[in-house]
Protein backbone atom coordinates (compact mmCIF):
# COMPACT_ATOMS: atom_id res chain seq x y z
CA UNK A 1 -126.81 12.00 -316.06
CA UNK A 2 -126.24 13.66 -312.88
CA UNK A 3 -124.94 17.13 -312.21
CA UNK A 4 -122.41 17.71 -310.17
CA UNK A 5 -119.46 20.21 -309.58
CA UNK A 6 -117.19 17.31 -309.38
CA UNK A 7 -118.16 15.91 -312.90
CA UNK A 8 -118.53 17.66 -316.41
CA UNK A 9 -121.03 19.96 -316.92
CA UNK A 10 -123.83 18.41 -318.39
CA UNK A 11 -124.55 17.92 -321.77
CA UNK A 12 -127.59 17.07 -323.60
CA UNK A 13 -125.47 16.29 -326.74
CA UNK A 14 -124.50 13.15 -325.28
CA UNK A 15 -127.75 11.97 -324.65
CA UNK A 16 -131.14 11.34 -326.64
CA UNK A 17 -133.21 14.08 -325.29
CA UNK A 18 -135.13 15.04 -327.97
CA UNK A 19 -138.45 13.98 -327.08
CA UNK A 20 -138.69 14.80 -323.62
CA UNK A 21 -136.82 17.96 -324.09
CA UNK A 22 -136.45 19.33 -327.35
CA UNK A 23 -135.73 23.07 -326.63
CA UNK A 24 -133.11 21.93 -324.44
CA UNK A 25 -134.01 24.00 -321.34
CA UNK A 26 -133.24 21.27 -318.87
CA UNK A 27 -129.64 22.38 -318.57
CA UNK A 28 -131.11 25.39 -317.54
CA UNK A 29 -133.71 24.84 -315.13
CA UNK A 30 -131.67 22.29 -313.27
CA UNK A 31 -129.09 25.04 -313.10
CA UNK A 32 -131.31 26.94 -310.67
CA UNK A 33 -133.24 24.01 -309.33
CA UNK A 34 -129.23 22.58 -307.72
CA UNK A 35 -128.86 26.17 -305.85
CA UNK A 36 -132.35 24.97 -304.27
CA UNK A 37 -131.13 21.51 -303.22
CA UNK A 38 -127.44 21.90 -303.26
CA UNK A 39 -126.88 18.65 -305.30
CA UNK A 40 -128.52 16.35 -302.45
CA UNK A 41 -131.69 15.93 -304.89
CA UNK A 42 -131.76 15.23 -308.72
CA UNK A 43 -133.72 13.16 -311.02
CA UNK A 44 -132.64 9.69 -309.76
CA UNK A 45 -131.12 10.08 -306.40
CA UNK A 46 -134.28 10.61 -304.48
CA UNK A 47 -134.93 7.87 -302.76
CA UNK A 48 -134.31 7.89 -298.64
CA UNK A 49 -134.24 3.62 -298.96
CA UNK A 50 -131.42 4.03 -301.54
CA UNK A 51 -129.46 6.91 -300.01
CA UNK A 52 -129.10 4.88 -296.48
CA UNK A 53 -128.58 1.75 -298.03
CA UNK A 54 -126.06 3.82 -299.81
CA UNK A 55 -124.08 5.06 -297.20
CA UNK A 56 -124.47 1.58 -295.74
CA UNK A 57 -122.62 -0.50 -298.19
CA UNK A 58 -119.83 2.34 -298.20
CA UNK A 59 -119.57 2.34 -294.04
CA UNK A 60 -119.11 -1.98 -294.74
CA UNK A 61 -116.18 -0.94 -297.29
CA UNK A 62 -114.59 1.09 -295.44
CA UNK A 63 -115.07 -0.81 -292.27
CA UNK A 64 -113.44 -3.90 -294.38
CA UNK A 65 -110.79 -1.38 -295.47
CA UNK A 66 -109.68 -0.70 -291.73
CA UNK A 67 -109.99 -4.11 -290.42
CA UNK A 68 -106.24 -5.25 -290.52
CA UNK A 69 -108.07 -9.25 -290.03
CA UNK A 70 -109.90 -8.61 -293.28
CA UNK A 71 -107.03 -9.85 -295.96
CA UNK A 72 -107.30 -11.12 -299.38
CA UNK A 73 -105.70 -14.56 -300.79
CA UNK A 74 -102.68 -14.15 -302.67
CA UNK A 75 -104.56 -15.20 -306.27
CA UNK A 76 -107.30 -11.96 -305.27
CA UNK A 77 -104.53 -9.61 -304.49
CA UNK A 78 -103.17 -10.36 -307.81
CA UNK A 79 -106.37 -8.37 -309.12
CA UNK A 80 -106.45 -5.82 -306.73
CA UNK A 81 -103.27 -5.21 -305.36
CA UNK A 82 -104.50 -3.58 -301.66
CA UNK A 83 -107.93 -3.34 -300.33
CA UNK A 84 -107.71 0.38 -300.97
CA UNK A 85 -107.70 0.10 -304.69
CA UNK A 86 -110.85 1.65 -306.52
CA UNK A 87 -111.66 -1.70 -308.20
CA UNK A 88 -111.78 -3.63 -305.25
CA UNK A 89 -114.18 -1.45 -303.29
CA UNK A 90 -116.27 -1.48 -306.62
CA UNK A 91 -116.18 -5.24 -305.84
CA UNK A 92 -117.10 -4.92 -302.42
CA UNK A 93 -120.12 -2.32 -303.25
CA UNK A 94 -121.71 -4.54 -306.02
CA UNK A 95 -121.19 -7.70 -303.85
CA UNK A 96 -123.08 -5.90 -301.17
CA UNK A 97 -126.05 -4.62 -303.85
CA UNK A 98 -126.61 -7.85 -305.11
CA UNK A 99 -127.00 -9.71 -302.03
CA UNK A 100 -129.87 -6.90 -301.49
CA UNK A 101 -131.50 -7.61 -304.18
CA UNK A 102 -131.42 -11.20 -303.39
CA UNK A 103 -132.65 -10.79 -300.07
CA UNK A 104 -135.77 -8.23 -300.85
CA UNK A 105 -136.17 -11.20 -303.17
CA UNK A 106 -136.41 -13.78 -300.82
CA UNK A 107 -138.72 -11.76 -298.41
CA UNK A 108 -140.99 -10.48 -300.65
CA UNK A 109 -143.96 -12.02 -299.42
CA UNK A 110 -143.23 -10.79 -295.91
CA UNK A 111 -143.56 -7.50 -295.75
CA UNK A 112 -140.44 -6.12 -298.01
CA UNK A 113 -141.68 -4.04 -300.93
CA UNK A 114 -139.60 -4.40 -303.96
CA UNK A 115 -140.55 -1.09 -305.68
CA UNK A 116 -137.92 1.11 -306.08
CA UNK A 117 -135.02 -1.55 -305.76
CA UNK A 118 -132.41 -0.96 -308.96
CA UNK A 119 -131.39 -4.24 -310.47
CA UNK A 120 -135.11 -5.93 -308.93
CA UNK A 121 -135.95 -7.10 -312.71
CA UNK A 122 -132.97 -8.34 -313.57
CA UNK A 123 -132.15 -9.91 -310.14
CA UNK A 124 -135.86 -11.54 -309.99
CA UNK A 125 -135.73 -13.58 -313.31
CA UNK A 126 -131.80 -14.45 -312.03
CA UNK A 127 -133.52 -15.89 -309.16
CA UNK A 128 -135.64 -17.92 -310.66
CA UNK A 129 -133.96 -19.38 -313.00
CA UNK A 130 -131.49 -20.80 -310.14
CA UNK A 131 -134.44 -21.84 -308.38
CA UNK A 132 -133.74 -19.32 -305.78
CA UNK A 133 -130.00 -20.24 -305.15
CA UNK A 134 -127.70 -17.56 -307.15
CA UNK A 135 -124.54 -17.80 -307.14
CA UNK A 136 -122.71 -14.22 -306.22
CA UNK A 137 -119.35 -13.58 -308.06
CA UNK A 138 -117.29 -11.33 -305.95
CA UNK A 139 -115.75 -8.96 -309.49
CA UNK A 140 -115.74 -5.80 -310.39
CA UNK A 141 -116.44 -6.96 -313.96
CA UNK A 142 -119.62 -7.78 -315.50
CA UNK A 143 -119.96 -11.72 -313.74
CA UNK A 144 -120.24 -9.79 -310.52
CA UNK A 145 -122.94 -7.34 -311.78
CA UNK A 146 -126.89 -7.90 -311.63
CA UNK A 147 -127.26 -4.90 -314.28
CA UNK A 148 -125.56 -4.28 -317.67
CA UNK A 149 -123.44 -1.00 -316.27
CA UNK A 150 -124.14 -1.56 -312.52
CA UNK A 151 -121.31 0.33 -311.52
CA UNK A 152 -123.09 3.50 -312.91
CA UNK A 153 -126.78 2.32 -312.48
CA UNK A 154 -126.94 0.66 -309.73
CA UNK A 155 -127.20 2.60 -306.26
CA UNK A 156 -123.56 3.18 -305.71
CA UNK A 157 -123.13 4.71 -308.92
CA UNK A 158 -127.45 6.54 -309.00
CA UNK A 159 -126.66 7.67 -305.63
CA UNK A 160 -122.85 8.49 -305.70
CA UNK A 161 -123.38 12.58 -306.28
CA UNK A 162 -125.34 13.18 -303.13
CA UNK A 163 -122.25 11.71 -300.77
CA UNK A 164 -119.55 13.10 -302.65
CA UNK A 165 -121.31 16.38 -301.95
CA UNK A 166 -121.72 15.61 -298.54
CA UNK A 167 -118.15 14.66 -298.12
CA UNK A 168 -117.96 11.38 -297.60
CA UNK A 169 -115.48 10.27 -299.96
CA UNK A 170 -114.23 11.71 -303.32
CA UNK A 171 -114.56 10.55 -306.98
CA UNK A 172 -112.45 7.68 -306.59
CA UNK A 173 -113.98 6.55 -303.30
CA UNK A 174 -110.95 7.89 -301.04
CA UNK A 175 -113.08 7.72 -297.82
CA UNK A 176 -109.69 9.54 -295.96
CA UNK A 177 -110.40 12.95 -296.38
CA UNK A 178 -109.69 15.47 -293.99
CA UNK A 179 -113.15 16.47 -293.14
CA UNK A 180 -114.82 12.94 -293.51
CA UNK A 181 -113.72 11.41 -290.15
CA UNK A 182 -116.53 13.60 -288.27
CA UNK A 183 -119.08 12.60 -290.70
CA UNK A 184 -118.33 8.64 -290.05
CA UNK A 185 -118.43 9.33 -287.06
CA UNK A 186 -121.82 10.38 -287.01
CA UNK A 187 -122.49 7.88 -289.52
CA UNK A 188 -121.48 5.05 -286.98
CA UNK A 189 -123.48 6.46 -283.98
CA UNK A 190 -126.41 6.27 -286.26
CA UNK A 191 -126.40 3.00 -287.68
CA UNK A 192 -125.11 1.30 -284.25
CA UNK A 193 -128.60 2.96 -282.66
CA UNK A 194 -130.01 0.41 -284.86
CA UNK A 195 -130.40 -2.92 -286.29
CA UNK A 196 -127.69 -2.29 -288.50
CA UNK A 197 -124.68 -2.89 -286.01
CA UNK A 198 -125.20 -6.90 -285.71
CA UNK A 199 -125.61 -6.83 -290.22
CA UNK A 200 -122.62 -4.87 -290.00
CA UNK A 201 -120.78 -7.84 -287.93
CA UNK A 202 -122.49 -10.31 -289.80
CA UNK A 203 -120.98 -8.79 -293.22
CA UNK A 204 -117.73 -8.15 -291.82
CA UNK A 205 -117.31 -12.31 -290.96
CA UNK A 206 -118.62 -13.20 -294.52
CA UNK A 207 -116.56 -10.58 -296.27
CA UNK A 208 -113.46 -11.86 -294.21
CA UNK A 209 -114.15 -15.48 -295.25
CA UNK A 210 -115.22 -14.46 -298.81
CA UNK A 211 -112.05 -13.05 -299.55
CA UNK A 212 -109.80 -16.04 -298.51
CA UNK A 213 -110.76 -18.33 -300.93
CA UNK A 214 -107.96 -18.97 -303.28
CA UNK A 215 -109.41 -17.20 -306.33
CA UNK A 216 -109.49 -14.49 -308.73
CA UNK A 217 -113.27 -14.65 -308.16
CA UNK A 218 -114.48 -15.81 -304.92
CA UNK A 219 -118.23 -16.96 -305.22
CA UNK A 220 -120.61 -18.11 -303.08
CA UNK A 221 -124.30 -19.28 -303.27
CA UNK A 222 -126.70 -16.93 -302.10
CA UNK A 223 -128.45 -19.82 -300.27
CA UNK A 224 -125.24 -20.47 -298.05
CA UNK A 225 -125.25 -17.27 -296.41
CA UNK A 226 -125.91 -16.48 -292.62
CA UNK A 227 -129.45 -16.38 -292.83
CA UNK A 228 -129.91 -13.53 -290.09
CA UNK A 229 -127.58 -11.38 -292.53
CA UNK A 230 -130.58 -12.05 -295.43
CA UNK A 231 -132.84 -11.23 -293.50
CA UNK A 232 -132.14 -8.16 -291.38
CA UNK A 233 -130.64 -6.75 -294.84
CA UNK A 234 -133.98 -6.90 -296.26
CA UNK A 235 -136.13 -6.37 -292.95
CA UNK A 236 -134.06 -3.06 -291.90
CA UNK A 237 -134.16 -1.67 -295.44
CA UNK A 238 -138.12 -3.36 -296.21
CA UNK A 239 -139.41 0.06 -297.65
CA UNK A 240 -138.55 4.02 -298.21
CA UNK A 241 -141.50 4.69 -295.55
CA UNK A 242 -139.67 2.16 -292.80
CA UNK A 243 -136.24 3.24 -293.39
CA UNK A 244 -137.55 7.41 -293.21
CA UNK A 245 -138.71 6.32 -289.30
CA UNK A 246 -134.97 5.50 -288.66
CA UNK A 247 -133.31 8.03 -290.98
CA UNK A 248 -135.31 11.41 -291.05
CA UNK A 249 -133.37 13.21 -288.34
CA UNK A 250 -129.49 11.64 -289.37
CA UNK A 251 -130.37 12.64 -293.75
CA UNK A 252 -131.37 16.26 -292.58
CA UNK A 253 -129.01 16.85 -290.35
CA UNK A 254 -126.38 15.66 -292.99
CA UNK A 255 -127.59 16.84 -296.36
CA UNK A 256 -129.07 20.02 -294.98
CA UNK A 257 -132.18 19.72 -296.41
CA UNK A 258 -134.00 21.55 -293.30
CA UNK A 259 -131.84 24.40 -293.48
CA UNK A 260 -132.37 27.06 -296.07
CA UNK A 261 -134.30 27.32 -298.87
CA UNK A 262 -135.05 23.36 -298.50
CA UNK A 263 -135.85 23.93 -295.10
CA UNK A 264 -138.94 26.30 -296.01
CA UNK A 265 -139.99 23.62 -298.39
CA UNK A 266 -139.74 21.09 -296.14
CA UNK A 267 -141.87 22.71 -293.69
CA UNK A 268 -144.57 23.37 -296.50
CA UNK A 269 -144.32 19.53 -297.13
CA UNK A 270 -144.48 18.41 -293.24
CA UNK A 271 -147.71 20.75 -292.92
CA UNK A 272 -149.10 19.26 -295.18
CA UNK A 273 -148.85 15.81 -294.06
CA UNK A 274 -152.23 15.53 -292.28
CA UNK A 275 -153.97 17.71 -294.45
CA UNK A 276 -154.10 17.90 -298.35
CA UNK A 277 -151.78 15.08 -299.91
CA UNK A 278 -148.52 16.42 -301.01
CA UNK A 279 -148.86 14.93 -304.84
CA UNK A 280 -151.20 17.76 -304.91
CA UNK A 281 -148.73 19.84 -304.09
CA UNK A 282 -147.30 21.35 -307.53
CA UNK A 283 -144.28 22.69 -307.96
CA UNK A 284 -145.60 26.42 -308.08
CA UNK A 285 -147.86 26.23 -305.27
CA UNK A 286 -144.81 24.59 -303.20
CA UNK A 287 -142.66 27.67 -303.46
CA UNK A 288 -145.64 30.47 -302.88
CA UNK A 289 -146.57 28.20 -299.81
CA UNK A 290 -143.13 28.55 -298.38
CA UNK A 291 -142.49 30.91 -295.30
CA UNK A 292 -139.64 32.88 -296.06
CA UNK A 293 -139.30 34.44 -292.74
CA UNK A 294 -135.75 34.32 -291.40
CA UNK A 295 -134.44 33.31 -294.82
CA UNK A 296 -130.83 34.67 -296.21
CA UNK A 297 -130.42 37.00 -299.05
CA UNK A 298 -128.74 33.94 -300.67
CA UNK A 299 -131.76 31.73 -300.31
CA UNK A 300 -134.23 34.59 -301.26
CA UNK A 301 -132.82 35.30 -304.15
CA UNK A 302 -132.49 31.73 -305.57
CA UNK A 303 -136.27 30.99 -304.81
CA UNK A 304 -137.11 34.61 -306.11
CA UNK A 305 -134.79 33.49 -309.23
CA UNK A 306 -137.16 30.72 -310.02
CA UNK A 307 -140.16 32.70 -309.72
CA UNK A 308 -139.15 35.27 -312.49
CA UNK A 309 -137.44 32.92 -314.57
CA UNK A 310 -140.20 29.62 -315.00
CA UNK A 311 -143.05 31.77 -316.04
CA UNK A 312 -140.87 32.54 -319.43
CA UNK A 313 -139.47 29.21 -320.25
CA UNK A 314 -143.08 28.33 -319.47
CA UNK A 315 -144.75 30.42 -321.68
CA UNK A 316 -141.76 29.52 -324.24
CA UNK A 317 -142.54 25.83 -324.12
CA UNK A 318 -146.35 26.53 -324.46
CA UNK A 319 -145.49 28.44 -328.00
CA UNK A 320 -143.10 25.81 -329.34
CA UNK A 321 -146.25 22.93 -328.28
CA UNK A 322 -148.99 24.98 -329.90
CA UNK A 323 -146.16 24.81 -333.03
CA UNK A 324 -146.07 21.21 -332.80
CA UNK A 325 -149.07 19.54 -332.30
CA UNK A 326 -150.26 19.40 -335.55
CA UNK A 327 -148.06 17.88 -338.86
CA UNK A 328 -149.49 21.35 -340.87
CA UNK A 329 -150.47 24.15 -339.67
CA UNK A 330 -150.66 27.61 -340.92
CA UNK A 331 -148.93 30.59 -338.60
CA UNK A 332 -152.13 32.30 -338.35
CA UNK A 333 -153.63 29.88 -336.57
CA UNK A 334 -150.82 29.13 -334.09
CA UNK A 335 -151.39 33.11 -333.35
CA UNK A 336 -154.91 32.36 -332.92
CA UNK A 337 -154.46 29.91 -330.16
CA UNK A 338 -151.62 31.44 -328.52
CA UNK A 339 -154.11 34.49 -328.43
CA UNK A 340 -156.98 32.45 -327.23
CA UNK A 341 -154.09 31.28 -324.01
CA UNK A 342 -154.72 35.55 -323.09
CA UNK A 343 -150.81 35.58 -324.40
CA UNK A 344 -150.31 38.46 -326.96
CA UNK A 345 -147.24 39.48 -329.04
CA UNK A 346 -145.74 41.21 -325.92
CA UNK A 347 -145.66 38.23 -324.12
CA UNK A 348 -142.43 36.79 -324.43
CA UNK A 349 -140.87 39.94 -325.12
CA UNK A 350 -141.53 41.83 -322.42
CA UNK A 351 -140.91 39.30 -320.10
CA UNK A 352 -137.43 38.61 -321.87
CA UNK A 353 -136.43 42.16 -321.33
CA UNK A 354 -136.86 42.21 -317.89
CA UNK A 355 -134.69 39.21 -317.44
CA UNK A 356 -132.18 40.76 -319.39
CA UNK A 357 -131.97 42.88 -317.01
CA UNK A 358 -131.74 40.64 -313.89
CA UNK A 359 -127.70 40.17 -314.30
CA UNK A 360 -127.91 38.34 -310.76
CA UNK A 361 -130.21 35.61 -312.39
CA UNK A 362 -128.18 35.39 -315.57
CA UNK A 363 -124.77 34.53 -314.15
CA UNK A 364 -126.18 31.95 -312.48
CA UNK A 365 -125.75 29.68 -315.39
CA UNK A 366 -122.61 29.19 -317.21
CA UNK A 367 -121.62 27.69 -320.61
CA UNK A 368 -124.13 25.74 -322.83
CA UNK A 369 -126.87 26.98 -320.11
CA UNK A 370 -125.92 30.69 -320.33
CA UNK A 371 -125.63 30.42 -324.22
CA UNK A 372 -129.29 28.75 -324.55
CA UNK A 373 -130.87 31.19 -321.98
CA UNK A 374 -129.28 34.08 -324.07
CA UNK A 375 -130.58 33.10 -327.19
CA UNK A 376 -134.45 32.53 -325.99
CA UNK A 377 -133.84 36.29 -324.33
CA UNK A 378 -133.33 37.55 -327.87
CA UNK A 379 -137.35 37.38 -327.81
CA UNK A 380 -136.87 41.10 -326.09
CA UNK A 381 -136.12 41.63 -329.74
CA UNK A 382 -139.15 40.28 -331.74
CA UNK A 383 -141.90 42.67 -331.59
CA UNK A 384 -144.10 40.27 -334.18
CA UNK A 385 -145.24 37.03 -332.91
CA UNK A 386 -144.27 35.64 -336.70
CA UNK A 387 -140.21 37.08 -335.55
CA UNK A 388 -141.03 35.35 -332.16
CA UNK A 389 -142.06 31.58 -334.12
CA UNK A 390 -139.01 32.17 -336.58
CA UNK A 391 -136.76 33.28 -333.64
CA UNK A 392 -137.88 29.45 -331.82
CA UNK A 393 -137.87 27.47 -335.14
CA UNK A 394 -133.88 28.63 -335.43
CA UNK A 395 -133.24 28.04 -331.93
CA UNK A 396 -134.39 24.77 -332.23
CA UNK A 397 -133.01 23.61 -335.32
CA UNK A 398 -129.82 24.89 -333.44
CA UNK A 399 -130.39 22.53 -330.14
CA UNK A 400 -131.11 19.61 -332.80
CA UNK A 401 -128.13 19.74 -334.56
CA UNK A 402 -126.04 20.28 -331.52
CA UNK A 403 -127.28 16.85 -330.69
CA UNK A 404 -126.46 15.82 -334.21
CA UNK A 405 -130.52 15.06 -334.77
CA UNK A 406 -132.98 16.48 -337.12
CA UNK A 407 -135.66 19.48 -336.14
CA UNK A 408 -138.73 18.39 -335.50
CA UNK A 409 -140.61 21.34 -337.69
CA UNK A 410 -139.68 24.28 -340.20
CA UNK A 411 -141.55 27.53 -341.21
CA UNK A 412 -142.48 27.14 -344.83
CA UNK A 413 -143.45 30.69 -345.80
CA UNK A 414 -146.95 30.86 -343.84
CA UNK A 415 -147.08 27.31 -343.11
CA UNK A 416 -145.26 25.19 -340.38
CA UNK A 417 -144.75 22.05 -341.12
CA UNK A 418 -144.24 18.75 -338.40
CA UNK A 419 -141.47 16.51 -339.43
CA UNK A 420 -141.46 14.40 -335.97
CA UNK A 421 -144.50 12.72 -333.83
CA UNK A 422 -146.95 15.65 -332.68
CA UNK A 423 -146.83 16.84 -329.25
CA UNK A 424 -150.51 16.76 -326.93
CA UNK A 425 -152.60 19.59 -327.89
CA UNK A 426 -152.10 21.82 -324.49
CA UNK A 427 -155.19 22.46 -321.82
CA UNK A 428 -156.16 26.01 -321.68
CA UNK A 429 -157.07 24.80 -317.88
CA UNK A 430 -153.50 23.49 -317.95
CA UNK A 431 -152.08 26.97 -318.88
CA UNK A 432 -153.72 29.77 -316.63
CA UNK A 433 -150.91 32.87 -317.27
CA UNK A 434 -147.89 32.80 -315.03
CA UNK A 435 -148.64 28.75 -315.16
CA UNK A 436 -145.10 27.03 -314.55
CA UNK A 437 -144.07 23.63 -316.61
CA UNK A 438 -140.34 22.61 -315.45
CA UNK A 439 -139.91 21.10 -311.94
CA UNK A 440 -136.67 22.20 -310.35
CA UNK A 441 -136.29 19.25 -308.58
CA UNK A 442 -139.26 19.71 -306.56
CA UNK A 443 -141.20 16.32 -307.34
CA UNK A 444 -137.91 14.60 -306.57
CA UNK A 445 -137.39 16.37 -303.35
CA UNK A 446 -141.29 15.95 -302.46
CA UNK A 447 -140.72 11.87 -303.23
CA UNK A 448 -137.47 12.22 -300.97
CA UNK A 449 -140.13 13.57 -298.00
CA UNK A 450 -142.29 11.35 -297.78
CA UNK A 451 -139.47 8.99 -296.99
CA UNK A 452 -138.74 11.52 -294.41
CA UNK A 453 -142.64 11.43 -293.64
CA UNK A 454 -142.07 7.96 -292.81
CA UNK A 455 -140.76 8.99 -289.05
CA UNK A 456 -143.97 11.45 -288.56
CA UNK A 457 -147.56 11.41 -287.74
């Protein structure tokens, strides 16, 4: 799941959300969380070791693309036609991933950490069952993958979004485009400041010899590769920390993420560094740490956006877990507690009105995320706390079947009744008022940091 301008919008309908989302706000929040982060951060692409390693494998491809010396045997060509074909530079990309993963393998013990590496598992129990020599299937189909699906889970496909965005290549891994050549460019100059440019070399002599054996598959035992390639693969990329010494400077400079509304983030998170430890660093106190100074009206308004906005899908998922976290309960006693959280019966709809109000927030979501924030507005419209539970037991029920699942709970005259796994009784502690609960993408872009982090001190 991963959204992106370039893909569909997304929808929770595909997916099995229920349990970690069952009001189906996270098309919503992530909605205003993107016009933080401009697509550079999400739920799985946060990682600065992945995003380099990323761009890495891609500058090999299209290296390999350009080198007129690099050619394929006639039997290859027969599956891929040209080197420019989308399947062969999926070949390329999981050829490159899995000799990664192999080589964190092999220098585990010296100083590489594994955490963090997609495919590690899988790889690891490959690797010793072959007694640490894998053979590596040069395919775009499932012998040449490490993971079921690699070509979506693995980092090209976990850390695709962020690139596109940046402009690296397009959807089908065109790496031509008109305003690309400058960012390859800059690409080059930084990994040839490093260790990378003799791997690069090194990779562009196996590739070249890879791909003139006379096969549909070309294979080659992990063992039997240049050794200095193994090793400065794993070495250069060893952790998040290591790679953030090299990278900090290139990644903000070419995602942006110091400009902005990142950039005042970013800041809060650098200042930090010596003092207080970021984890400690919520998501709410983040933003009202942030110096706005010098900020655009754009950026203003999209951090202001998620100030007014959390504290009501906040105080909306509080009701709906005080409905849930018993299998019986009787109404009056869900109005007891949500009394006993200082919320009353004006709440939710007061607060809903003044959003309605706030067109400027509103048409910042469009389709199933417009529709979904509409409907939890209607709370401007039910004055009783009972109109308030029915009002979120229909919306629900509405979410669930969208998702062709059953509701977790229905109002039985004055009783509500559980029919799914009850949700943690909430912390009054937990829930001061104005208390936020969705992220917006700022844990991900605080883990993305302290990669970042890994160039400071």
């Amino acid at each position: 799941m991963f959204l992106a301008k370039y893909l569909t919008e997304y929808d929770d309908r595909l997916t099995g959300e229920s349990y970690i989302d069952p009001l189906g706000m996270l098309i919503i929040w992530t909605s205003f969380g993107q016009k933080i982060f401009n697509n550079r951060v999400n739920s799985i692409s946060n990682d600065v070791r992945n995003y380099t390693l990323n761009l890495f494998n891609h500058f090999l491809v299209r290296r390999i693309i350009q080198d007129e010396k690099v050619v394929m045997s006639k039997r290859l060509s027969s599956v891929y036609g040209n080197k420019d074909s989308l399947l062969f530079k999926q070949a390329c990309l999981l050829h490159l991933e899995n000799i990664f993963v192999f080589s964190v393998l092999e220098y585990e013990n010296e100083g590489v950490d594994s955490t963090g590496v997609l495919g590690i598992a899988n790889g690891r129990r490959r690797w010793n069952e072959s007694q640490k020599k894998p053979t590596l299937v040069f395919s775009h189909e499932q012998q040449g993958q490490i993971l079921v699906r690699q070509l979506g889970l693995g980092v090209s496909g976990r850390y695709k979004t962020p690139l596109l965005e940046i402009g690296y290549f397009d959807r089908n891994y065109n790496y031509h485009l008109p305003n690309a050549e400058t960012l390859w460019q800059e690409a080059e100059q930084f990994f040839f400041a490093s260790p990378l440019q003799p791997l690069a070399d090194l990779f562009q002599q196996h590739i070249k010899k890879l791909l003139h054996q006379d096969s549909k598959k070309p294979e080659i035992n992990f063992s039997d590769l240049n050794q200095e390639l193994r090793k400065t693969y794993a070495k250069v990329f060893s952790s998040s920390e290591a790679v953030g010494k090299h990278a900090r400077n290139f990644w903000l400079k070419a995602t942006g993420l110091d400009q902005g509304a990142a950039g005042a983030l970013l800041k809060v998170l650098d200042n930090n560094l010596e003092g207080a430890q970021t984890e400690d660093l919520t998501p709410q106190r983040l933003m009202a740490e942030s110096d706005r100074a010098g900020l655009s009206d754009y950026d203003l308004l999209n951090m202001a956006h998620i100030e007014q906005l959390e504290p009501f899908l906040a105080d909306v998922t509080l009701l709906f877990t005080l409905m849930t976290h018993k299998k019986s309960q009787l109404l009056k006693d869900v109005i007891e507690k949500w009394d006993s959280f200082e919320r009353n019966k004006k709440a939710l709809p007061n607060h809903a009105k003044m959003l309605k109000k706030n067109l400027a927030l509103l048409n910042v979501v469009k389709g199933t995320a417009r529709a979904r924030l509409d409907a939890l507005l209607e709370l401007a419209d039910a004055p009783s706390l009972r109109d308030q539970v029915e009002l979120l037991v229909e919306y629900h029920g509405q979410v669930m079947s969208e998702r062709n699942q059953a509701p977790w709970l229905r109002l039985d005259g004055d009783q509500i009744k559980l029919q799914a796994r009850p949700m943690s009784e909430p912390c009054k502690l937990e829930w001061p008022l104005g208390a936020w609960y969705h992220s917006y993408y700022l844990p991900q872009f605080q883990r993305l940091v302290r990669g970042y982090q890994g160039g400071m001190g």
